[in-house]
N, C-alpha and C. Protein backbone atom coordinates (compact mmCIF):
# COMPACT_ATOMS: atom_id res chain seq x y z
N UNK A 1 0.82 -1.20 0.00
CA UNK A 1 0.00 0.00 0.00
C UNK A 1 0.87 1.26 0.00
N UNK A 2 1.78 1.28 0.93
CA UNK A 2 2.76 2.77 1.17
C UNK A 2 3.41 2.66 -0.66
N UNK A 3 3.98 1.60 -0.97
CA UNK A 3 4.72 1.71 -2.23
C UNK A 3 3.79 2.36 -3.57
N UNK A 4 2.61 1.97 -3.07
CA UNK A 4 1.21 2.51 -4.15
C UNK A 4 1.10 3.63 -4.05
N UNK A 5 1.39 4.38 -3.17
CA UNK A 5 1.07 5.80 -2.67
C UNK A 5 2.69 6.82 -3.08
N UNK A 6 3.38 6.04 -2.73
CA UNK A 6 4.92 6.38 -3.28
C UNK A 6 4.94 6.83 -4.53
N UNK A 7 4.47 5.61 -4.98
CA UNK A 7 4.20 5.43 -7.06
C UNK A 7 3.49 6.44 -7.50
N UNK A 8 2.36 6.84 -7.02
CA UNK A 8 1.41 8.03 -7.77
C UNK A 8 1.64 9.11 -7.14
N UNK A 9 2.78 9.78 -6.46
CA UNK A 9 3.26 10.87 -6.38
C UNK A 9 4.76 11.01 -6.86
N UNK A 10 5.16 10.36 -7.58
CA UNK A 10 6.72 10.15 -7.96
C UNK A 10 6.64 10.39 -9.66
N UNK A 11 5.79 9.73 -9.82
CA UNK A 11 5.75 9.74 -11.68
C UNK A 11 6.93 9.39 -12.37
N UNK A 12 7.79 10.05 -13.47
CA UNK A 12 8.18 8.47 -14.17
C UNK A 12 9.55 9.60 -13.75
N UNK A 13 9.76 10.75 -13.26
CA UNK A 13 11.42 11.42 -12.88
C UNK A 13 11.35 11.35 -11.71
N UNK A 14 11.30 10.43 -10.31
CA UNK A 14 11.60 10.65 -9.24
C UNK A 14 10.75 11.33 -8.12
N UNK A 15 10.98 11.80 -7.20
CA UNK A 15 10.04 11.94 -6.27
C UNK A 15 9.42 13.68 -6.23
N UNK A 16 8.47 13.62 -5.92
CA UNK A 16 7.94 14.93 -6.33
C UNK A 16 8.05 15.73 -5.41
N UNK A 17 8.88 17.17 -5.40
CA UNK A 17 9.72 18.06 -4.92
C UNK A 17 8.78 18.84 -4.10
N UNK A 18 8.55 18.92 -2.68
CA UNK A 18 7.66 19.53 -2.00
C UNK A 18 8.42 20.93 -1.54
N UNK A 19 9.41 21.25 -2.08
CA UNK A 19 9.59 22.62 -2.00
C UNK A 19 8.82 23.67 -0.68
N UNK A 20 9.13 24.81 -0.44
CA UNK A 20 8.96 25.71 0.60
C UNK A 20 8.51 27.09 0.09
N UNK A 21 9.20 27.54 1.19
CA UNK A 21 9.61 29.41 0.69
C UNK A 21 10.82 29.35 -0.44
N UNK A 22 11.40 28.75 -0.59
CA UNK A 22 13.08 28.74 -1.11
C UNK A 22 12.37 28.68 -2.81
N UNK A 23 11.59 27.30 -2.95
CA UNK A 23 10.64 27.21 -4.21
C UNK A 23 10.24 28.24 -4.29
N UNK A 24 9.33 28.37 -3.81
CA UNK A 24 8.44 30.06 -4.28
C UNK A 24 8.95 31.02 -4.35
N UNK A 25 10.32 31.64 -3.15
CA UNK A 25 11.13 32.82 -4.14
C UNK A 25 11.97 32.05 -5.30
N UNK A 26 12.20 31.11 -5.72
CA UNK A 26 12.64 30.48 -6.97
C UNK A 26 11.56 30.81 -7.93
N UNK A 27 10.65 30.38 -7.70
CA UNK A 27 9.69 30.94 -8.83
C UNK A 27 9.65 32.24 -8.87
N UNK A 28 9.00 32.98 -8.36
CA UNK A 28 8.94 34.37 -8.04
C UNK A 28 10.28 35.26 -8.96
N UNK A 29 11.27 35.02 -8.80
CA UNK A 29 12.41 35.52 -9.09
C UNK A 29 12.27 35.42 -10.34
N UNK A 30 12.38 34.00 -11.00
CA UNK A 30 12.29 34.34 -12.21
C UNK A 30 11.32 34.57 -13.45
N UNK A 31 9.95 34.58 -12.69
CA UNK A 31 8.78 34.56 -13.24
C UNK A 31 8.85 36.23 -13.08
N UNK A 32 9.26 37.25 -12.42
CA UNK A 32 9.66 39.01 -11.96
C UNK A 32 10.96 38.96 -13.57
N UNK A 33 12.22 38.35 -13.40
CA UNK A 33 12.86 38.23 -14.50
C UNK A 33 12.08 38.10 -15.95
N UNK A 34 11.98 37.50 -16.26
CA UNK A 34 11.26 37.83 -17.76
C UNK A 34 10.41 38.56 -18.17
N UNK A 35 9.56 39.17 -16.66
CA UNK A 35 8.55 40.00 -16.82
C UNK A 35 9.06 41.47 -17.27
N UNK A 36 10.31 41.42 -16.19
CA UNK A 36 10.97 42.69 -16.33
C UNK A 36 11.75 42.72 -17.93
N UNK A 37 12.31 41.13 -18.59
CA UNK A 37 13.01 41.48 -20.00
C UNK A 37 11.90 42.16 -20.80
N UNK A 38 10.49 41.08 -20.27
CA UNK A 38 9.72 41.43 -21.67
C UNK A 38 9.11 42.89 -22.00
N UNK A 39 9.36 43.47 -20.66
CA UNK A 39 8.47 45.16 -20.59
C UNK A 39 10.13 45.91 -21.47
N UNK A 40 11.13 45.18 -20.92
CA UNK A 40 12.31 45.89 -21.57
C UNK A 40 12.30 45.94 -23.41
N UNK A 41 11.89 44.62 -23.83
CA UNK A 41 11.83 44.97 -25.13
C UNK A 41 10.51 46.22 -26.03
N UNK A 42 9.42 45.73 -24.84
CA UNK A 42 8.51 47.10 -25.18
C UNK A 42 9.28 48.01 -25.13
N UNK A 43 9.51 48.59 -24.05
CA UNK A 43 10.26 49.86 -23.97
C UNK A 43 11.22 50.41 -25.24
N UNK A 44 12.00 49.59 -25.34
CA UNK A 44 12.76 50.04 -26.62
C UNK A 44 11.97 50.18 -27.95
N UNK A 45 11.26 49.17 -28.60
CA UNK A 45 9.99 49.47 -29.32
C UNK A 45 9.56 50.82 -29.48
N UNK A 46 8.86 50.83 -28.12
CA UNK A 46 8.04 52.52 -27.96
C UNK A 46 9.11 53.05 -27.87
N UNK A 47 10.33 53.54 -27.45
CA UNK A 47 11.38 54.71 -27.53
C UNK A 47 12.10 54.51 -28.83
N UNK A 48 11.87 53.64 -29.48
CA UNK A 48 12.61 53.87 -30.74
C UNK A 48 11.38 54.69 -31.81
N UNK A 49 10.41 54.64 -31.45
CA UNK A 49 9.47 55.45 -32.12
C UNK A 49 9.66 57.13 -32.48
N UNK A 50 11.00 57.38 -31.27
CA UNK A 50 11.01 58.70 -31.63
C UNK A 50 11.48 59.05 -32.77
N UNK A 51 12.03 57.90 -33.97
CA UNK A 51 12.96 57.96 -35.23
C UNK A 51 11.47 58.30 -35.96
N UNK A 52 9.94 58.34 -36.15
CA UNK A 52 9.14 58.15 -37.19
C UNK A 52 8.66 59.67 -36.67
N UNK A 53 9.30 60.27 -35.62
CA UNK A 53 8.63 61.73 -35.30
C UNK A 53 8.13 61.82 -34.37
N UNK A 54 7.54 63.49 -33.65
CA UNK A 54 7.07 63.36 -32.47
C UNK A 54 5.58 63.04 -32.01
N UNK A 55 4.84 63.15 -33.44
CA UNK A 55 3.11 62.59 -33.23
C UNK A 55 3.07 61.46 -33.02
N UNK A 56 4.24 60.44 -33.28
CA UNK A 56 4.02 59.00 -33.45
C UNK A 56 4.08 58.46 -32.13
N UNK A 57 5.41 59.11 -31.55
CA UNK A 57 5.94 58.61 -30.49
C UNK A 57 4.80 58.78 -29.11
N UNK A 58 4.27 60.47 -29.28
CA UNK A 58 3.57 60.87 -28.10
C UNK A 58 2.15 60.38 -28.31
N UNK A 59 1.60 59.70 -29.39
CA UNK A 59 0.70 58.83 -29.07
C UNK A 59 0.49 57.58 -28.61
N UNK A 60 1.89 57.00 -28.77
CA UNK A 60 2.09 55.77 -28.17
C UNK A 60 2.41 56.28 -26.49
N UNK A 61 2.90 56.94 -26.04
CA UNK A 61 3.47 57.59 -24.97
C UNK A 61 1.99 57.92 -24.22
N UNK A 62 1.06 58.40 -25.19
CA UNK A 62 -0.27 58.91 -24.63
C UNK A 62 -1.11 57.58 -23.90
N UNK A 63 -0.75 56.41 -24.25
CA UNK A 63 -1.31 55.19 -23.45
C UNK A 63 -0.90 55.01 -22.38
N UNK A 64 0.40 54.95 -22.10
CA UNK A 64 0.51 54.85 -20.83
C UNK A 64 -0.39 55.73 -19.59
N UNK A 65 -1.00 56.52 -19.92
CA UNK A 65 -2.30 57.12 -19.46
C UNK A 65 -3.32 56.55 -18.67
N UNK A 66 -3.52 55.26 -19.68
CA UNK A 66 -4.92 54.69 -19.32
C UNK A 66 -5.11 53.48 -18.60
N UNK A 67 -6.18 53.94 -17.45
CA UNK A 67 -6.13 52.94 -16.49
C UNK A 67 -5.35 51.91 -16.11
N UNK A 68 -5.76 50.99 -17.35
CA UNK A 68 -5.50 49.65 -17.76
C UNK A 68 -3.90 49.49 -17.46
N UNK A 69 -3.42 50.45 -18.04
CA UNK A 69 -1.99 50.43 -18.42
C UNK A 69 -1.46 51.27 -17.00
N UNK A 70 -1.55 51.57 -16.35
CA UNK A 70 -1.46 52.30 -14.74
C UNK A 70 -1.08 51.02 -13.89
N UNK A 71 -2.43 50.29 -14.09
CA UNK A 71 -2.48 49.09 -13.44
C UNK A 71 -1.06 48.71 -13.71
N UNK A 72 -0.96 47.95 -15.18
CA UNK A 72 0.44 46.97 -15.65
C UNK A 72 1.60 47.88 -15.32
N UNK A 73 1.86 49.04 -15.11
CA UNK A 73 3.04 49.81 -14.71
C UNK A 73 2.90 49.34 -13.00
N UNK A 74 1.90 49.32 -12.54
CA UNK A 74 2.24 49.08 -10.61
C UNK A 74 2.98 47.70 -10.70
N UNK A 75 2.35 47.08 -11.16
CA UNK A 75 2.59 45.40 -11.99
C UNK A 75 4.59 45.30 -12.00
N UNK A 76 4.64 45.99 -12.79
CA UNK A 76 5.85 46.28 -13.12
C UNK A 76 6.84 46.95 -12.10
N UNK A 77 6.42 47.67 -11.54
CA UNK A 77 7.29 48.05 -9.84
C UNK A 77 7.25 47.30 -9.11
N UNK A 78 6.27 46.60 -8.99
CA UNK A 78 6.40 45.69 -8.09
C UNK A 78 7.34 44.69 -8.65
N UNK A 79 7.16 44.07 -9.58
CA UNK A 79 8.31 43.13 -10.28
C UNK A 79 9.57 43.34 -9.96
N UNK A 80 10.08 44.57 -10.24
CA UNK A 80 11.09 45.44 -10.35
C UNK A 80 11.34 45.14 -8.50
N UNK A 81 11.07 45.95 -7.75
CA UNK A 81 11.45 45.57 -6.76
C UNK A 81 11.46 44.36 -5.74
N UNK A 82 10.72 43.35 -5.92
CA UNK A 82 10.90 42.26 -5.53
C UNK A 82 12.09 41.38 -6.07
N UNK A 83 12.03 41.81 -7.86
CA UNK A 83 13.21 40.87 -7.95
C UNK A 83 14.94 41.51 -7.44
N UNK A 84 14.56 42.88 -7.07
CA UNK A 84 16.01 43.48 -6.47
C UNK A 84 16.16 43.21 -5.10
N UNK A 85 14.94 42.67 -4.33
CA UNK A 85 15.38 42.71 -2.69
C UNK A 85 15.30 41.05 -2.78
N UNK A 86 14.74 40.23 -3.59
CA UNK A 86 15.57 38.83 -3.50
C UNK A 86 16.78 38.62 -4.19
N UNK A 87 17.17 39.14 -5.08
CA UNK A 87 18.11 39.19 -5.66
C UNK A 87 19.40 39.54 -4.66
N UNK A 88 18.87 41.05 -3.71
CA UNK A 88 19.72 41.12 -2.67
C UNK A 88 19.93 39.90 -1.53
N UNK A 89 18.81 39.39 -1.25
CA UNK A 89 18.88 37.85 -0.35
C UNK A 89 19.64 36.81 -0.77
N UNK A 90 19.51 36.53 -2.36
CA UNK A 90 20.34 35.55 -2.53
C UNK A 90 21.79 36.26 -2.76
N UNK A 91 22.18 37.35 -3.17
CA UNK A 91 23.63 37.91 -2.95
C UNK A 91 24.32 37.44 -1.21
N UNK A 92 23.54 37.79 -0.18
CA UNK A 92 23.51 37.70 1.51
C UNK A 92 24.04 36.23 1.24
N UNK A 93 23.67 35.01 0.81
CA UNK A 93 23.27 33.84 0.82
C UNK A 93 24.75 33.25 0.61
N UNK A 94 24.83 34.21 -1.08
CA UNK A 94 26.36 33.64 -1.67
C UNK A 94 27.53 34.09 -0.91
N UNK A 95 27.40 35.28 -0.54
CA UNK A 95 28.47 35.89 0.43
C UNK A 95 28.72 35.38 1.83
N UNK A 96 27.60 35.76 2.60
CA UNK A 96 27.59 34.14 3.97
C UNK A 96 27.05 33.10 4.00
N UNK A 97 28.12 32.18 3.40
CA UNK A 97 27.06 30.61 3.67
C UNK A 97 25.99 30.92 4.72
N UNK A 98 26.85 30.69 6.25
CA UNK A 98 25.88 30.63 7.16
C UNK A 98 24.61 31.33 7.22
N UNK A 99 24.43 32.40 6.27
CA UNK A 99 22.74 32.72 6.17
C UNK A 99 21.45 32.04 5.58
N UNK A 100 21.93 30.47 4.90
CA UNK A 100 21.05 29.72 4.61
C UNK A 100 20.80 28.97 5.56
N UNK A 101 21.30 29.00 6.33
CA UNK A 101 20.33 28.71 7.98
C UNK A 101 19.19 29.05 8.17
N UNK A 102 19.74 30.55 7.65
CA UNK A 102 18.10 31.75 8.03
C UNK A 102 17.25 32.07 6.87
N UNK A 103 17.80 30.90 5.82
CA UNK A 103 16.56 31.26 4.45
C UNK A 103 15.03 32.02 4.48
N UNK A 104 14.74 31.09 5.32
CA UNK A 104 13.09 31.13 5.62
C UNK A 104 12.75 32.12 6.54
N UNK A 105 13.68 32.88 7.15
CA UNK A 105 12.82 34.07 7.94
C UNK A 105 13.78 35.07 6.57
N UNK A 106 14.82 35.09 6.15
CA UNK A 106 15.28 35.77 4.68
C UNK A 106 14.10 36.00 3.68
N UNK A 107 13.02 35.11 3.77
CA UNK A 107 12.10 35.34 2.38
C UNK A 107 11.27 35.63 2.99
N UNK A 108 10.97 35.52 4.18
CA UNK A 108 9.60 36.73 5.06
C UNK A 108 9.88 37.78 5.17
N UNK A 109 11.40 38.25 5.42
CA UNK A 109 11.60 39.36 5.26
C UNK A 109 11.78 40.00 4.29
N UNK A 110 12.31 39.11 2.91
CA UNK A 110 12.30 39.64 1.52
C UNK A 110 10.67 40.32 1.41
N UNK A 111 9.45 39.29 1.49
CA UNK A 111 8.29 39.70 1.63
C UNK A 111 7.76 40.76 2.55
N UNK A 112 8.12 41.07 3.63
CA UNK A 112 7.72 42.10 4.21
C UNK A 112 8.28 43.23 3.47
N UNK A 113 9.49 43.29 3.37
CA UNK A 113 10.00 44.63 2.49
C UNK A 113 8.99 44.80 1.70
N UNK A 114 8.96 44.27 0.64
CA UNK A 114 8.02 44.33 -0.36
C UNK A 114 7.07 44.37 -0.04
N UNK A 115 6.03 44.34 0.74
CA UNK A 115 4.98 44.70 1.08
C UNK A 115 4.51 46.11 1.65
N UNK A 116 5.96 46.24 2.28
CA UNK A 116 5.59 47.52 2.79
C UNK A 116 6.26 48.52 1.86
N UNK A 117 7.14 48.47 1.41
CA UNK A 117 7.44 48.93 0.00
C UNK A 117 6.54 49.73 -0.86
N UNK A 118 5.81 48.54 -1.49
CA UNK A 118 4.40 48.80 -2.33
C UNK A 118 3.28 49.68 -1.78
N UNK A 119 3.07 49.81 -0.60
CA UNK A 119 1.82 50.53 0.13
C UNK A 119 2.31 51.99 -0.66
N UNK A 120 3.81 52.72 -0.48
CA UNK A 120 3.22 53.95 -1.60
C UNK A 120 3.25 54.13 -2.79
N UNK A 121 3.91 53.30 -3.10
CA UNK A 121 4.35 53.11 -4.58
C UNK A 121 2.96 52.98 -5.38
N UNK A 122 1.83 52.18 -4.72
CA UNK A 122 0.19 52.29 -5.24
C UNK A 122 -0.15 52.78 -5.12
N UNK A 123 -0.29 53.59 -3.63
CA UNK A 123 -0.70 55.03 -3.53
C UNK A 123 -0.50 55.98 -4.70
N UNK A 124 1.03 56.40 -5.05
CA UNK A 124 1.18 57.26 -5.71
C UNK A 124 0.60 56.93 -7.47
N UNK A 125 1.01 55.67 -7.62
CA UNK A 125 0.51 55.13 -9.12
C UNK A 125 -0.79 55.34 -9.13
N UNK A 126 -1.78 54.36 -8.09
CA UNK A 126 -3.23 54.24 -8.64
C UNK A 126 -4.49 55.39 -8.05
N UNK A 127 -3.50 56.45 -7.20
CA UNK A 127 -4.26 58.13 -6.99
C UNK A 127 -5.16 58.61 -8.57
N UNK A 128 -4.06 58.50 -8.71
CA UNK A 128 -4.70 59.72 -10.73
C UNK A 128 -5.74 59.25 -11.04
N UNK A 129 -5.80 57.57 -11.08
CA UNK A 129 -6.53 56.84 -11.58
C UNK A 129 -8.40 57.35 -10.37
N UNK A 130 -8.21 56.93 -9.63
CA UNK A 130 -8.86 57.36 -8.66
C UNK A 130 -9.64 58.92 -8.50
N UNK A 131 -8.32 60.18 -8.82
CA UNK A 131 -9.05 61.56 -8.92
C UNK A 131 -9.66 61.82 -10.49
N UNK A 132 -9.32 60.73 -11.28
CA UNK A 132 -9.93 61.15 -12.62
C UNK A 132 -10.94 60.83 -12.70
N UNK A 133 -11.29 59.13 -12.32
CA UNK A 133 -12.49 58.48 -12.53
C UNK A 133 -13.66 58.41 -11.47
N UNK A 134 -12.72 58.91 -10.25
CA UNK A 134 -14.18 58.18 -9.09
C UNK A 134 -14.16 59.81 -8.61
């Protein structure tokens, strides 16, 4: 019976990785990483627009305006700074072994930063949104 139960959580690569906090800022990190390449290749996109003139550019420029896109910019700070204060944790990590002792209060505190972080950073982003529409 235990070996039956073994079997349908193992599947055909080995035993299935019950991971922690350590997993989830693993994910986190690099799921913030690509988020941050892929806004990077927008960016260049829209700033290379300034080569077709300045109506072209400041209408594309004129979206970042709207709601929608307010939202995906908080989106994006937040990305931005989470992946710099784990990024700083795992720097702590490589520099003193002995702080992977303290991983797991390291990624509560990575998370608290960031939490408290963000309280103005939304404030200040999703205000406009707020005195325009409501």
């Amino acid at each position: 019976m235990a070996q039956r139960r073994t079997a349908s959580r193992t599947g055909g690569f080995g035993s299935l990785y019950r991971g922690r906090e350590g997993q989830w800022s693993w994910l986190a990190h690099r799921v913030t990483g690509v988020g941050i390449i892929l806004f990077l290749f927008a960016h260049v996109v829209d700033t290379a627009l300034v080569g077709w003139g300045p109506s072209a550019y400041n209408r594309v420029v004129s979206v970042y305006k709207n709601p929608p896109i307010r939202l995906l910019e908080l989106v994006l700070v937040g990305m931005v700074i989470y992946h710099a204060l784990n990024g700083v944790r795992i720097m702590v990590i490589d520099f003193w072994p002995k702080a992977n002792d303290w991983n797991r209060q390291l990624v509560y505190g990575t998370v608290l930063l960031f939490g408290l972080g963000m309280i103005p950073i939304t404030y200040f982003i999703v205000k406009p949104i707020f005195v325009k529409y409501f």
